[in-house]
Protein backbone atom coordinates (compact mmCIF):
# COMPACT_ATOMS: atom_id res chain seq x y z
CA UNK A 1 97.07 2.56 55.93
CA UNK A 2 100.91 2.14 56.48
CA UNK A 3 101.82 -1.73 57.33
CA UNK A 4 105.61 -2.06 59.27
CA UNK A 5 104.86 -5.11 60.84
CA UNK A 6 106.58 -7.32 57.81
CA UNK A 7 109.21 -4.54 56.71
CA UNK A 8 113.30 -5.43 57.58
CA UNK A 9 113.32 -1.88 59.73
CA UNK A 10 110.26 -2.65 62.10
CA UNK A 11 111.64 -6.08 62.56
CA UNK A 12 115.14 -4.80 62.99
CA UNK A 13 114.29 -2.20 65.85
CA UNK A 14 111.71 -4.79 67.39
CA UNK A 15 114.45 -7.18 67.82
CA UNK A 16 117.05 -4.37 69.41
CA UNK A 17 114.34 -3.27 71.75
CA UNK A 18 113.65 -7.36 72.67
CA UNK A 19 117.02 -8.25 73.86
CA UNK A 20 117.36 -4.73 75.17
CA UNK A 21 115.15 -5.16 77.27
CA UNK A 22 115.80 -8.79 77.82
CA UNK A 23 119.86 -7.96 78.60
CA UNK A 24 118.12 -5.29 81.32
CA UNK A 25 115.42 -7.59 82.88
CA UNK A 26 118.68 -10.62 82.96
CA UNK A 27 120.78 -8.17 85.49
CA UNK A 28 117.92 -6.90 87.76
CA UNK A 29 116.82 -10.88 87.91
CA UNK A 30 120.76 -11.66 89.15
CA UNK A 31 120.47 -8.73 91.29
CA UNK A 32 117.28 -9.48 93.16
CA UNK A 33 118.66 -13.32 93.09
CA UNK A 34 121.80 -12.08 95.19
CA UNK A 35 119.85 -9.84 97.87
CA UNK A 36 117.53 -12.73 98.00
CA UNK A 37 120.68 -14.81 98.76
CA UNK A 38 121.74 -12.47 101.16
CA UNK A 39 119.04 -12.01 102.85
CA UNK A 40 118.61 -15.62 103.61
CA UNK A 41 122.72 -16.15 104.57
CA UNK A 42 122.14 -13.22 107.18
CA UNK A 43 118.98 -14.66 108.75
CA UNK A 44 120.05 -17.92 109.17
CA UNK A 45 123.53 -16.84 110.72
CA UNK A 46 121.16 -15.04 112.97
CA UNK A 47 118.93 -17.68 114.16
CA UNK A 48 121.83 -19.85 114.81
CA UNK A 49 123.34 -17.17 117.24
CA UNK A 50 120.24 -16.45 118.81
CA UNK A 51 119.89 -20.30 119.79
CA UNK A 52 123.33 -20.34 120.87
CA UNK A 53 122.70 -17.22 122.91
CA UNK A 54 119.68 -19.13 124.50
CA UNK A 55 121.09 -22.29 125.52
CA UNK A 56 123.89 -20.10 127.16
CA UNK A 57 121.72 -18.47 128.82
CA UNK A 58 119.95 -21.36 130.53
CA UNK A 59 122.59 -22.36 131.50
CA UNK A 60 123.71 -19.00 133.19
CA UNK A 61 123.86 -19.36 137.06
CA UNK A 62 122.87 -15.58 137.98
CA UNK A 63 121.44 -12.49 135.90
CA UNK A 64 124.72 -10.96 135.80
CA UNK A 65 125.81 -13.70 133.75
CA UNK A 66 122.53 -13.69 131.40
CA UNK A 67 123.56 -9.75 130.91
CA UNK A 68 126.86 -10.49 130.00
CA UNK A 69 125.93 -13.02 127.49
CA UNK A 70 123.04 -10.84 126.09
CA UNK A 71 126.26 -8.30 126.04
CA UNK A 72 128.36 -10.42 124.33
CA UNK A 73 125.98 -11.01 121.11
CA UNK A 74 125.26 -7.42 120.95
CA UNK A 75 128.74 -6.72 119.06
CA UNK A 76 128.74 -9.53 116.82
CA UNK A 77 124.94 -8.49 115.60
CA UNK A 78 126.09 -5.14 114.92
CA UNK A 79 129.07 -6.13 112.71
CA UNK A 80 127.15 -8.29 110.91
CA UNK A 81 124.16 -6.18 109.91
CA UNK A 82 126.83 -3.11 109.18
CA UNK A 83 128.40 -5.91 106.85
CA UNK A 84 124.87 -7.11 105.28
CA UNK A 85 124.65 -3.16 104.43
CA UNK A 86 127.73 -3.15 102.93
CA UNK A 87 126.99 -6.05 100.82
CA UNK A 88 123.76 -4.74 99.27
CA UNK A 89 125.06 -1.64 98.77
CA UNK A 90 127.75 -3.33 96.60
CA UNK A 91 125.19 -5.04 94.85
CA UNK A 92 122.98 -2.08 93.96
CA UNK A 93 126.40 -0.44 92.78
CA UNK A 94 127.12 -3.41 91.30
CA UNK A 95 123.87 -3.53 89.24
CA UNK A 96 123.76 -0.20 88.51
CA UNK A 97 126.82 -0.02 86.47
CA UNK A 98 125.69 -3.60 84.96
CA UNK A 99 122.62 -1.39 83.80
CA UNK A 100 124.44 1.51 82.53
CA UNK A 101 126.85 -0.40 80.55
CA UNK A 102 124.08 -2.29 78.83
CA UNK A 103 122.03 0.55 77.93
CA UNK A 104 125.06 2.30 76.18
CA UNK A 105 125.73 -0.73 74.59
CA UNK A 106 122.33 -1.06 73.01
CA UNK A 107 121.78 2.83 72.38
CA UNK A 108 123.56 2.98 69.61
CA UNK A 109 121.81 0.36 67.84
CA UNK A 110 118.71 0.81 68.81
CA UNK A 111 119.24 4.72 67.55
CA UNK A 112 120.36 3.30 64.43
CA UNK A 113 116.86 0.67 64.22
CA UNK A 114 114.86 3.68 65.40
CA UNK A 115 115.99 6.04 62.21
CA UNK A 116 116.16 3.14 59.56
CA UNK A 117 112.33 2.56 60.80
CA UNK A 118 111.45 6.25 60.37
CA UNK A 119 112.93 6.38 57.29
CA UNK A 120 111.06 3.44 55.85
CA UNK A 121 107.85 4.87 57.14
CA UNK A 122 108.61 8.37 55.55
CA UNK A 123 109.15 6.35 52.05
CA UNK A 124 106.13 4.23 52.66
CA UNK A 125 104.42 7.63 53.37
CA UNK A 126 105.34 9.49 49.79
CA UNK A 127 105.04 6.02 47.93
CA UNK A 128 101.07 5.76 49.17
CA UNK A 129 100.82 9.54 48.81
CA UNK A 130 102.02 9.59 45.28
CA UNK A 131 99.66 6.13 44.54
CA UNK A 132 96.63 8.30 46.33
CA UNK A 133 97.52 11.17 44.23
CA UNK A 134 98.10 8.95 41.11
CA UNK A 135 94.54 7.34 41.61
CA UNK A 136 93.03 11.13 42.07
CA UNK A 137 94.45 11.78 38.70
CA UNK A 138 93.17 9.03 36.88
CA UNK A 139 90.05 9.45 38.75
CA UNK A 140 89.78 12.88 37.15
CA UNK A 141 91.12 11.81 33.60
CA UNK A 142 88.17 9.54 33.53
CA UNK A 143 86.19 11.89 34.83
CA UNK A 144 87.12 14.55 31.70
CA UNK A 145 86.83 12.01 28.98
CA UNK A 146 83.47 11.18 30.01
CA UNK A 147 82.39 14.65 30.25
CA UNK A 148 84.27 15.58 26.52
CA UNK A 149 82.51 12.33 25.55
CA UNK A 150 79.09 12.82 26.57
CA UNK A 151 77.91 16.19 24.89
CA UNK A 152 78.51 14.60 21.55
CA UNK A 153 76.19 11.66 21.93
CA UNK A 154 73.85 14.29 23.85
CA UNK A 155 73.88 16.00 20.03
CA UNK A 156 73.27 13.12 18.18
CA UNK A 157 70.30 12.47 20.63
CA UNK A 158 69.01 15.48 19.60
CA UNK A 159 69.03 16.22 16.19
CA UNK A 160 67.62 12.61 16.14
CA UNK A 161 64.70 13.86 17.83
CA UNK A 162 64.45 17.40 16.39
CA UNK A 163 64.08 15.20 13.16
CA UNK A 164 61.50 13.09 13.76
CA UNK A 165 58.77 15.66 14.47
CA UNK A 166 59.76 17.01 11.15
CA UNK A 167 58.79 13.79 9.55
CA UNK A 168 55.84 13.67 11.35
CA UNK A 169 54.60 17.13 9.99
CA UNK A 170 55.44 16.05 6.59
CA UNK A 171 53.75 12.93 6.62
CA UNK A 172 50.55 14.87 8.29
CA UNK A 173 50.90 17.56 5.43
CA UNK A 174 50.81 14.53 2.35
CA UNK A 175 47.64 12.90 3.89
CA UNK A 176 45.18 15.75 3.61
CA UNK A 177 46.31 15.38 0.18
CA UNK A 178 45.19 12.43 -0.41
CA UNK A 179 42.12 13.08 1.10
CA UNK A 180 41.37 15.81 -1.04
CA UNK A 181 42.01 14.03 -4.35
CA UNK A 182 39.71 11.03 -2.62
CA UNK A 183 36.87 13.94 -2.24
CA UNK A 184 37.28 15.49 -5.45
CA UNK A 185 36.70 11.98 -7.02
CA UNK A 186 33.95 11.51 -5.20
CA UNK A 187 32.45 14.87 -6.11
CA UNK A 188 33.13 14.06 -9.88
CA UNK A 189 31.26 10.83 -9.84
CA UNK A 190 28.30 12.26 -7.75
CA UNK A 191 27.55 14.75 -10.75
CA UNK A 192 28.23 12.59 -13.45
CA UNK A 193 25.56 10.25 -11.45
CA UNK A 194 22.78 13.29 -11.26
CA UNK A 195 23.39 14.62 -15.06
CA UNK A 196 22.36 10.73 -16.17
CA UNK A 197 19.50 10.32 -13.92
CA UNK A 198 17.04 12.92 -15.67
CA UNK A 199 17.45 11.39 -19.25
């Protein structure tokens, strides 16, 4: 099994990718911190007009007053909000080029990690193919000797065994022998015995 986790390339490309991604997650935080901004400029300027809109109109004298001052607030709402869209559209624009600009910055190099890596794991590859391949050699070397090795103690084993029957016949062949020679004697001295016993 390949291990990258310790070799210059993997930590090379792991480090591109980290502030990468680190450079990209830095502009959308500003981003989101200046709509969030935004967002709470434009409600408070709102509140404060709708108050002011309130107490003027308790203090109107007749509804065509109140309508007037309801009028009144009606253009000032609408120029703001068409401005608060303006604004946030800049900022999306705005971050969106931020974005862009950092990802072509960090292409490059991270194209450059990203083939230095491949091309370590491509020489780790052939370097534990050729030590796989190297072991299945020696594997088989062994393998050979032990198999040239093994029919010449298998011969020895048995002319060492063919041999010792052989022995064994001739040692059964030289005791009838003397057997024989033990009965002829015994023959011999049986007759001499009977030719004495009548005189």
């Amino acid at each position: 099994m390949l291990s990258l986790a310790a070799t210059p390339a993997m930590k090379s490309h792991m480090e591109t990718q980290f502030n990468f991604m680190t450079e990209m997650s830095n502009k959308l935080c500003d981003s989101a911190c200046r709509l969030s901004e935004m967002n709470v400029h434009l409600g408070q300027q709102m509140f404060e007009e709708s108050l002011n809109a309130g107490r003027h109109m308790l203090n109107a004298n007749d509804p065509v007053e109140i309508t007037s001052i309801a009028l009144s607030q009606m253009q000032p709402l609408a120029e703001r909000m068409r401005s608060y869209h303006q604004q946030m559209l800049n900022v999306m624009a705005g971050t969106q080029a931020e974005l862009t600009r950092t990802a072509e910055s960090h292409i490059p190099e991270a194209s450059r990690t990203a083939a230095a890596m491949a091309d370590e794991m491509v020489k780790r590859a052939n370097e534990e193919t050729e030590r796989a391949a190297q072991r299945q050699r020696s594997a088989m070397e062994r393998m050979q000797s032990q198999a040239t090795a093994n029919p010449a103690g298998a011969s020895a084993q048995h002319a060492d065994s063919a041999g010792q029957p052989g022995q064994a016949q001739a040692n059964g062949h030289h005791a009838p022998g003397a057997g024989g020679a033990a009965a002829s004697s015994t023959r011999s001295s049986s007759s001499t015995a009977s030719g004495r016993a009548p005189s």
